[in-house]
C-alpha atoms as a PDB file:
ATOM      1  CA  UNK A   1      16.261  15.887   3.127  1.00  0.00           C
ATOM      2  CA  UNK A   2      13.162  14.198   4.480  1.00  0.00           C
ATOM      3  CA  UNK A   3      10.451  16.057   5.914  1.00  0.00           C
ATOM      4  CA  UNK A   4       9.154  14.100   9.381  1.00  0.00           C
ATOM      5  CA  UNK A   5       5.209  14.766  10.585  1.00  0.00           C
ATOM      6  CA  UNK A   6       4.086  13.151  14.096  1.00  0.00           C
ATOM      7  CA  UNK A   7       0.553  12.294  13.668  1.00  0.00           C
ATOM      8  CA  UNK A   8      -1.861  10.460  16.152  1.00  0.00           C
ATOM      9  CA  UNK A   9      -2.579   7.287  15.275  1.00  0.00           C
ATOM     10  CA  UNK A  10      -6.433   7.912  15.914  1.00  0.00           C
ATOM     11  CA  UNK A  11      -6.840  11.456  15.044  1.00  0.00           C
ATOM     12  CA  UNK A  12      -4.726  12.522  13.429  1.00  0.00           C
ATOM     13  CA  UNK A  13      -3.947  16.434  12.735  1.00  0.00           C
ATOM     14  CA  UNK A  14      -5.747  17.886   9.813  1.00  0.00           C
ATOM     15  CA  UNK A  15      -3.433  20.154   9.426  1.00  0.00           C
ATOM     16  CA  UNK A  16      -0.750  17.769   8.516  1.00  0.00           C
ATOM     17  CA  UNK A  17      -2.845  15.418   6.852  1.00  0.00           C
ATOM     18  CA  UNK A  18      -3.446  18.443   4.277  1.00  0.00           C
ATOM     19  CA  UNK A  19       0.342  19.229   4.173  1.00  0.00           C
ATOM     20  CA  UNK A  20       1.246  15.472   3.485  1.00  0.00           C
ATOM     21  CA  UNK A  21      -1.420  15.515   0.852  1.00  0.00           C
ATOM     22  CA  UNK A  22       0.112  18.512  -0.553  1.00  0.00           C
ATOM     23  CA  UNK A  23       3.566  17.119  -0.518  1.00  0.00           C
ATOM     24  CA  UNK A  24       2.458  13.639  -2.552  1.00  0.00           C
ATOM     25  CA  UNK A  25       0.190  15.514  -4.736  1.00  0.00           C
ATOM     26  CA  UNK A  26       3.502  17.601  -5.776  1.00  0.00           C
ATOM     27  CA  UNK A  27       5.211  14.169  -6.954  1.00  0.00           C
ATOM     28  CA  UNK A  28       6.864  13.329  -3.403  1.00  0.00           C
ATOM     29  CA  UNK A  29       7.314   9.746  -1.573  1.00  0.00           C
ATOM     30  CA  UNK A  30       6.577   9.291   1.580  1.00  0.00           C
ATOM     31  CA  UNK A  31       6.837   6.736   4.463  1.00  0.00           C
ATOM     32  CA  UNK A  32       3.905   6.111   6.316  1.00  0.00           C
ATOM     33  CA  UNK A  33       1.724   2.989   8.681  1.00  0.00           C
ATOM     34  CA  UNK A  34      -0.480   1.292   7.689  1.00  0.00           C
ATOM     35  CA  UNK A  35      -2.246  -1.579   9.873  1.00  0.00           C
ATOM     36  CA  UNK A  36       0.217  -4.168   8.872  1.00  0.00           C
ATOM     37  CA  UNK A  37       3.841  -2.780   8.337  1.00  0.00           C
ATOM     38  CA  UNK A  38       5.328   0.926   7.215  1.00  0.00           C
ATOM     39  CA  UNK A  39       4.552   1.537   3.091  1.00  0.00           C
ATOM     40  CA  UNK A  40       5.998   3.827   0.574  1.00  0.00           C
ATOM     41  CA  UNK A  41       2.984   5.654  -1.107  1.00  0.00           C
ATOM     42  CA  UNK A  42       3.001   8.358  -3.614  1.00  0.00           C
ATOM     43  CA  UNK A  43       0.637   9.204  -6.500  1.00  0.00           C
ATOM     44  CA  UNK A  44       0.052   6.819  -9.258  1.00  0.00           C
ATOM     45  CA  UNK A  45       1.369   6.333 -12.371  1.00  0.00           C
ATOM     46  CA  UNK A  46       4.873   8.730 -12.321  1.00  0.00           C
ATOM     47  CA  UNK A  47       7.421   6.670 -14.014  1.00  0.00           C
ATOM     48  CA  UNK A  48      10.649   8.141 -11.740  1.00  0.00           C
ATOM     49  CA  UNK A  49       8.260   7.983  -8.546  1.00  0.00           C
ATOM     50  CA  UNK A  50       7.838   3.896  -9.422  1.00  0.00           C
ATOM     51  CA  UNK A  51      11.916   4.085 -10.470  1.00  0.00           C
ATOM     52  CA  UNK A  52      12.545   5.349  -7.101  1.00  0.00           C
ATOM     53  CA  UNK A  53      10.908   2.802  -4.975  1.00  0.00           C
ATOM     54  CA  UNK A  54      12.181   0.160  -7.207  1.00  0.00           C
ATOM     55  CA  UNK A  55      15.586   1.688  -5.971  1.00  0.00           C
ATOM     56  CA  UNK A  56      14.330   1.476  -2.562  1.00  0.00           C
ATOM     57  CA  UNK A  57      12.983  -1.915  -2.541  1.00  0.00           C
ATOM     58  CA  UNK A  58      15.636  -3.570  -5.003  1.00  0.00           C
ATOM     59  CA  UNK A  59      13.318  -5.217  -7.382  1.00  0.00           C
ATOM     60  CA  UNK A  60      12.695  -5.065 -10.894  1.00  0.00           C
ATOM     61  CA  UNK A  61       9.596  -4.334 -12.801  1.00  0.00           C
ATOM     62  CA  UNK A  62       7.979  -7.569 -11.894  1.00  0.00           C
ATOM     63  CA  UNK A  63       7.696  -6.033  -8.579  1.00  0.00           C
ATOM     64  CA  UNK A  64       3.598  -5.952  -7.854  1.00  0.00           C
ATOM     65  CA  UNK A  65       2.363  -2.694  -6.969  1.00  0.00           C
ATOM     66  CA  UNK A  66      -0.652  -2.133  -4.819  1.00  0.00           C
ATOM     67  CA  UNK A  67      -3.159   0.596  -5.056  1.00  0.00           C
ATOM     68  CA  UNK A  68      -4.646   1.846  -1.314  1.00  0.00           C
ATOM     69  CA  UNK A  69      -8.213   2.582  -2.011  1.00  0.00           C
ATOM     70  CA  UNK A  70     -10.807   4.290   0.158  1.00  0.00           C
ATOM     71  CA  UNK A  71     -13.702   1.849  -0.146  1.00  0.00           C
ATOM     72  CA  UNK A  72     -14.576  -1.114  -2.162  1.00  0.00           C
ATOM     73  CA  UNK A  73     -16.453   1.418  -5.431  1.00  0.00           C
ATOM     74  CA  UNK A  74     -12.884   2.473  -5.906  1.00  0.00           C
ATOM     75  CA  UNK A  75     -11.394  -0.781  -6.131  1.00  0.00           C
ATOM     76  CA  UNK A  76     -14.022  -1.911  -8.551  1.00  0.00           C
ATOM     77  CA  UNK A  77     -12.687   1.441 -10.400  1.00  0.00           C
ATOM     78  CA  UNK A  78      -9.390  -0.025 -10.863  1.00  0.00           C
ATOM     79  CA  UNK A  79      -9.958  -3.610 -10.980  1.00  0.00           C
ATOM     80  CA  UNK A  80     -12.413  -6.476 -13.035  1.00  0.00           C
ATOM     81  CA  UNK A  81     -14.116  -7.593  -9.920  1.00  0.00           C
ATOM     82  CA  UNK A  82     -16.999 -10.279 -10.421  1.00  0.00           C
ATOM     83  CA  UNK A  83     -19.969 -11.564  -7.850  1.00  0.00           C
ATOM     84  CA  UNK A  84     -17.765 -14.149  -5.965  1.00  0.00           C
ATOM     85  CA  UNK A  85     -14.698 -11.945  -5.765  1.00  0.00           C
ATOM     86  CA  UNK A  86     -16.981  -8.417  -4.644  1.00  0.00           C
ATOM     87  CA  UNK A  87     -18.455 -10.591  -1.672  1.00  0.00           C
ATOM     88  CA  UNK A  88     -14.850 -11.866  -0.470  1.00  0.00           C
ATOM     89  CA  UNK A  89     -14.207  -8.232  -0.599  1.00  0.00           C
ATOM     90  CA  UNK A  90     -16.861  -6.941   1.523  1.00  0.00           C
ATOM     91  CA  UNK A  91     -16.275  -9.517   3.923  1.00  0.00           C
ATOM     92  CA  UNK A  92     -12.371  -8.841   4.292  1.00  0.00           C
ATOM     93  CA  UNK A  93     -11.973  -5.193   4.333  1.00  0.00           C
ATOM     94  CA  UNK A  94     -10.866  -2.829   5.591  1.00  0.00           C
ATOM     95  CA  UNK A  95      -7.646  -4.817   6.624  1.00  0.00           C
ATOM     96  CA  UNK A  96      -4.397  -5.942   6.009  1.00  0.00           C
ATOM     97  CA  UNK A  97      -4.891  -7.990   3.266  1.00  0.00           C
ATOM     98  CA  UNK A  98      -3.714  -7.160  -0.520  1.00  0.00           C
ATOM     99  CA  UNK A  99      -5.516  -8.642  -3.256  1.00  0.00           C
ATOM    100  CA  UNK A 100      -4.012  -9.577  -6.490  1.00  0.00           C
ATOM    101  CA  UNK A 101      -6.767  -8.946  -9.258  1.00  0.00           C
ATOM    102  CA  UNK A 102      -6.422  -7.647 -13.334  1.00  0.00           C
ATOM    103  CA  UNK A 103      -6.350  -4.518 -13.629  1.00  0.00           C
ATOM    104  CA  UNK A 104      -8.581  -1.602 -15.463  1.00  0.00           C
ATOM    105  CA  UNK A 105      -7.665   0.787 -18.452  1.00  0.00           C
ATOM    106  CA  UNK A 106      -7.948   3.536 -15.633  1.00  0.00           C
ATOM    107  CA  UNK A 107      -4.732   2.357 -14.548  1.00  0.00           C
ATOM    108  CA  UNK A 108      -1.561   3.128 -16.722  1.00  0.00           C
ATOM    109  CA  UNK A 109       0.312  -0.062 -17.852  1.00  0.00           C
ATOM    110  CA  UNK A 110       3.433   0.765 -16.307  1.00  0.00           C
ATOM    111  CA  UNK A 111       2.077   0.146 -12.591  1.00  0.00           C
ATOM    112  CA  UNK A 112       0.655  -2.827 -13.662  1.00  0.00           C
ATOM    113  CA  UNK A 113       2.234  -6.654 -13.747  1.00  0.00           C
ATOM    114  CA  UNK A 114       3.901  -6.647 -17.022  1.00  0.00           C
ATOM    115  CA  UNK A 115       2.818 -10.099 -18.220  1.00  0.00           C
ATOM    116  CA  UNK A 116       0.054 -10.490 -15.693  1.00  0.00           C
ATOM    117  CA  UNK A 117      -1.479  -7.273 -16.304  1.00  0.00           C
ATOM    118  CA  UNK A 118      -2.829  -7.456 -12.714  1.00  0.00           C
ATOM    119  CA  UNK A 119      -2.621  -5.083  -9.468  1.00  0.00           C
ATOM    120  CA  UNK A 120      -2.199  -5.876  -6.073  1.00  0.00           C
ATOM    121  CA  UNK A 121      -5.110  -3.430  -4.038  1.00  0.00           C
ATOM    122  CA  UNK A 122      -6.260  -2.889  -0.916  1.00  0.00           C
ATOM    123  CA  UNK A 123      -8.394  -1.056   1.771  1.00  0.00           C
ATOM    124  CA  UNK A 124      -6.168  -0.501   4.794  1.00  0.00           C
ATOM    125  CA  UNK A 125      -8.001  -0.204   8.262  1.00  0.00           C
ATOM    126  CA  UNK A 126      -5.726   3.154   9.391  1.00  0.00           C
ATOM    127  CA  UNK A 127      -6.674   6.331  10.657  1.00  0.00           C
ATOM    128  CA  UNK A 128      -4.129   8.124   9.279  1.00  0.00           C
ATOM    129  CA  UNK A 129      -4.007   6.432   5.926  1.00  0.00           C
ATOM    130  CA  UNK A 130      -7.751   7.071   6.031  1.00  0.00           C
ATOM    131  CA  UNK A 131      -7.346  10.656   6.245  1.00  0.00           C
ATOM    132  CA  UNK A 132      -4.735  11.066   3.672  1.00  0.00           C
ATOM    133  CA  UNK A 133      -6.760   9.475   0.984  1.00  0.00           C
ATOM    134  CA  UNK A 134     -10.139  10.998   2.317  1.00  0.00           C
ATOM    135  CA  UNK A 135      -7.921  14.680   1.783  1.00  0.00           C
ATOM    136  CA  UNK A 136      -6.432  13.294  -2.033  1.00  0.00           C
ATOM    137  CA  UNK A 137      -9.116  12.112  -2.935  1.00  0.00           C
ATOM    138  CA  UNK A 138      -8.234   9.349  -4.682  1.00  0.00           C
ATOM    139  CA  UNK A 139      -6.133   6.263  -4.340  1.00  0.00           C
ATOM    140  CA  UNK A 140      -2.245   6.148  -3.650  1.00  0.00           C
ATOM    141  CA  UNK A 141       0.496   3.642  -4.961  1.00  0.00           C
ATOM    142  CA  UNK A 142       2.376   1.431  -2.448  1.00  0.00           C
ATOM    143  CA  UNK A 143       4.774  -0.932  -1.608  1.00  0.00           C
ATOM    144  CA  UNK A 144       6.100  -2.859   1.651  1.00  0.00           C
ATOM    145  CA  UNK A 145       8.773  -0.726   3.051  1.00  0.00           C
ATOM    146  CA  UNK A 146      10.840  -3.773   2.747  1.00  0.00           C
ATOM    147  CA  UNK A 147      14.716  -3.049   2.080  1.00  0.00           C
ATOM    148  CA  UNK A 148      17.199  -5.169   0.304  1.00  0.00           C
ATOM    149  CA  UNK A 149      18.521  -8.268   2.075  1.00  0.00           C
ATOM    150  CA  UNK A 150      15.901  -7.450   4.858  1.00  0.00           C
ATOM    151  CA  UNK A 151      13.750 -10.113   6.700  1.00  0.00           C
ATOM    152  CA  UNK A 152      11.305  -7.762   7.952  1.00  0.00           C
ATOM    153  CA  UNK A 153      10.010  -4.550   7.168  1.00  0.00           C
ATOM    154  CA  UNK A 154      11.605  -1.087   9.332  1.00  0.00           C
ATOM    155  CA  UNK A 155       9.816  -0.786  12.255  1.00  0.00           C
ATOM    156  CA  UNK A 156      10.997   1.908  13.961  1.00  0.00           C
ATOM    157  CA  UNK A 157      10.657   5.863  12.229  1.00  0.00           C
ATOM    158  CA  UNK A 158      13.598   7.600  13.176  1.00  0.00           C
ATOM    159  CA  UNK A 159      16.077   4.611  12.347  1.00  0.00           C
ATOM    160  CA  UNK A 160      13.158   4.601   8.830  1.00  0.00           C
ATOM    161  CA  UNK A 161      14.344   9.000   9.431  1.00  0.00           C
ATOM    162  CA  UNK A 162      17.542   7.953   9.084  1.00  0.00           C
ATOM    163  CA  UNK A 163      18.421   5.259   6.613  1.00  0.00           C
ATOM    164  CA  UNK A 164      16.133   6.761   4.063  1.00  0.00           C
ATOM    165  CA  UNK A 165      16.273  10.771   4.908  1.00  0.00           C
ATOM    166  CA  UNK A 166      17.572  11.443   1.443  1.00  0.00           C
ATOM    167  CA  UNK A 167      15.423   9.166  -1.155  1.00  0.00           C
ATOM    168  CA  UNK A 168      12.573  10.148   0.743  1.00  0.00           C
ATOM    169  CA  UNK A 169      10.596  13.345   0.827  1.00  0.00           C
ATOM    170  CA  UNK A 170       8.706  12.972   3.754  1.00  0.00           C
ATOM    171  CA  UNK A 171       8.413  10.057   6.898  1.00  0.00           C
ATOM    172  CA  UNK A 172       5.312   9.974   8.749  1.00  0.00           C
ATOM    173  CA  UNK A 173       4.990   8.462  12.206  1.00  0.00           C
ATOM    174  CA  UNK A 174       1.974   7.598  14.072  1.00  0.00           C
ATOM    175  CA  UNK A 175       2.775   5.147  17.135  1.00  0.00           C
ATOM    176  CA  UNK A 176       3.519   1.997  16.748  1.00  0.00           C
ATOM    177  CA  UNK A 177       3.052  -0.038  13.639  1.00  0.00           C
ATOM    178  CA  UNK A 178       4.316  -3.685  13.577  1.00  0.00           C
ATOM    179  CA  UNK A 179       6.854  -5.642  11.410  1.00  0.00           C
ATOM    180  CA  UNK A 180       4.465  -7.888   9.306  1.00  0.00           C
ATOM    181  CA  UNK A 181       3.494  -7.273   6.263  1.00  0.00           C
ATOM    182  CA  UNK A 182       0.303  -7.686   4.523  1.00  0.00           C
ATOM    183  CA  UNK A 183      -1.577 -11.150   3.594  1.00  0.00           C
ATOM    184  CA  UNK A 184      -1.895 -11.640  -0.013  1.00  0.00           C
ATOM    185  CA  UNK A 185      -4.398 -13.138  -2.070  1.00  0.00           C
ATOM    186  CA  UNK A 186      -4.303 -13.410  -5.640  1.00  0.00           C
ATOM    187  CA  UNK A 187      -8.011 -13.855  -6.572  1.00  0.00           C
ATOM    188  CA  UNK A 188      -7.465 -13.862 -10.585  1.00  0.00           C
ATOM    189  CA  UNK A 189      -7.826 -17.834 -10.704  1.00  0.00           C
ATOM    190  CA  UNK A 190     -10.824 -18.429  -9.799  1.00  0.00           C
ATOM    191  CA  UNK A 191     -10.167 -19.762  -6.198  1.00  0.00           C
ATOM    192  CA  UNK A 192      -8.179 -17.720  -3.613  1.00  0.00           C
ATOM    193  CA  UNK A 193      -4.089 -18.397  -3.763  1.00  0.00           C
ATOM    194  CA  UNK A 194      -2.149 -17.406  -0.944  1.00  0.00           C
ATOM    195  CA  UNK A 195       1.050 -15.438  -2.368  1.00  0.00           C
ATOM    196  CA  UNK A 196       2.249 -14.669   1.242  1.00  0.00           C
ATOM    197  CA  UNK A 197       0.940 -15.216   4.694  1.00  0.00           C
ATOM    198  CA  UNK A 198       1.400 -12.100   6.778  1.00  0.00           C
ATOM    199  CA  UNK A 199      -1.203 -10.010   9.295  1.00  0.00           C
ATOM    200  CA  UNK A 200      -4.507 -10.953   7.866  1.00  0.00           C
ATOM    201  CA  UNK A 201      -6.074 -14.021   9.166  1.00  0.00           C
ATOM    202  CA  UNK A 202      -6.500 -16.984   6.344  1.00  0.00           C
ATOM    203  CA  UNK A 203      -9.541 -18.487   7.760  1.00  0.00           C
ATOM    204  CA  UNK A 204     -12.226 -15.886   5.721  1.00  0.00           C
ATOM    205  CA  UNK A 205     -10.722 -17.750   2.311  1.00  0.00           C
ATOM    206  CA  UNK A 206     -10.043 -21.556   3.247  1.00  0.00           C
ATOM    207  CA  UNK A 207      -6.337 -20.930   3.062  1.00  0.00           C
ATOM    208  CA  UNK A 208      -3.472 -22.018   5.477  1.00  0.00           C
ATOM    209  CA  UNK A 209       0.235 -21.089   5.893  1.00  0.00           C
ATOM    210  CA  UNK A 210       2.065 -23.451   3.986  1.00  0.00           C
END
């Protein structure tokens, strides 16, 4: 049965900022906001924690995982980032973008794109999800809380309490946190693509919706 933590969306509580730590540390998944939709996070690289949200989510292992980082010298930790693609960076995050880039031997294979060898990351501009890496200390592994023959991601956490109470370990709420997800970029090409249009603006890479 899922745990459920109440956390303000500006400051949130240490004290349950530690205890959430402690509970994905210890191989759990949890629900939490983010500035664009509600995510699944847990630690990375745990085979039956990546089996479960597959589960969740109902995709397969082409399903692109993203890695929430603290700052931009983590993402170059994880990811082959040159010049042009650093200074796109810098000028888009924190937000609710995820960027699509190849992946580092710091990462294990299995949360990577299996042909692609690529990794969606990102920087999310959230208080609480601020805190909770700040107290891990390190990045976390996510994906769109976006169920099976869904349109839009769950908005609202007790009906998230209650749908998902028992492949969950823990739901996290924090005021209100919207139904879009977020905008991704793949940036391995050269040029930005646009995978999916969603709460980040286009305008910063020359895109538009199609």
């Amino acid at each position: 049965m899922a745990q459920f933590f109440s956390l303000h969306p500006e400051q949130p509580q240490p004290r349950l900022v530690r205890q959430a730590a402690e509970i994905i540390r210890g191989g759990g998944l949890v629900v939490l906001p983010t500035d664009s939709a509600y995510a699944l996070v847990c630690m990375v690289g745990d085979a039956s924690l990546l089996d479960r949200i597959r589960r969740i989510r109902g995709v397969d292992e082409r399903h692109h995982f993203t890695l929430m980082c603290r700052d931009l010298s983590e993402i170059a930790t994880y990811a082959r980032v040159d010049n042009s693609q650093y200074r796109l960076l810098k000028a888009t995050t924190p937000g609710a973008y995820t960027f699509i880039l190849e992946g580092t031997k710091e990462l294990p294979r299995r949360v990577l794109h299996p042909k692609r060898k690529t990794i969606g990351l990102r920087i999310p501009e959230h208080a609480v999800v601020s805190a909770l890496l700040a107290e891990l200390d390190g990045p976390m592994l996510t994906s769109t809380l976006l169920l099976p023959d869904e349109a839009l991601p769950l908005t609202d956490p007790d009906e998230i309490r209650e749908r998902l109470e028992k492949l969950v370990d823990l739901v996290i709420e924090a005021g209100y946190c919207g139904p879009e997800a977020t905008t991704v970029i793949d940036l391995t090409t050269g040029t930005p693509q646009l995978v999916r249009a969603g709460c980040g603006a286009l305008g910063p890479f020359g895109l538009e919706a199609d």
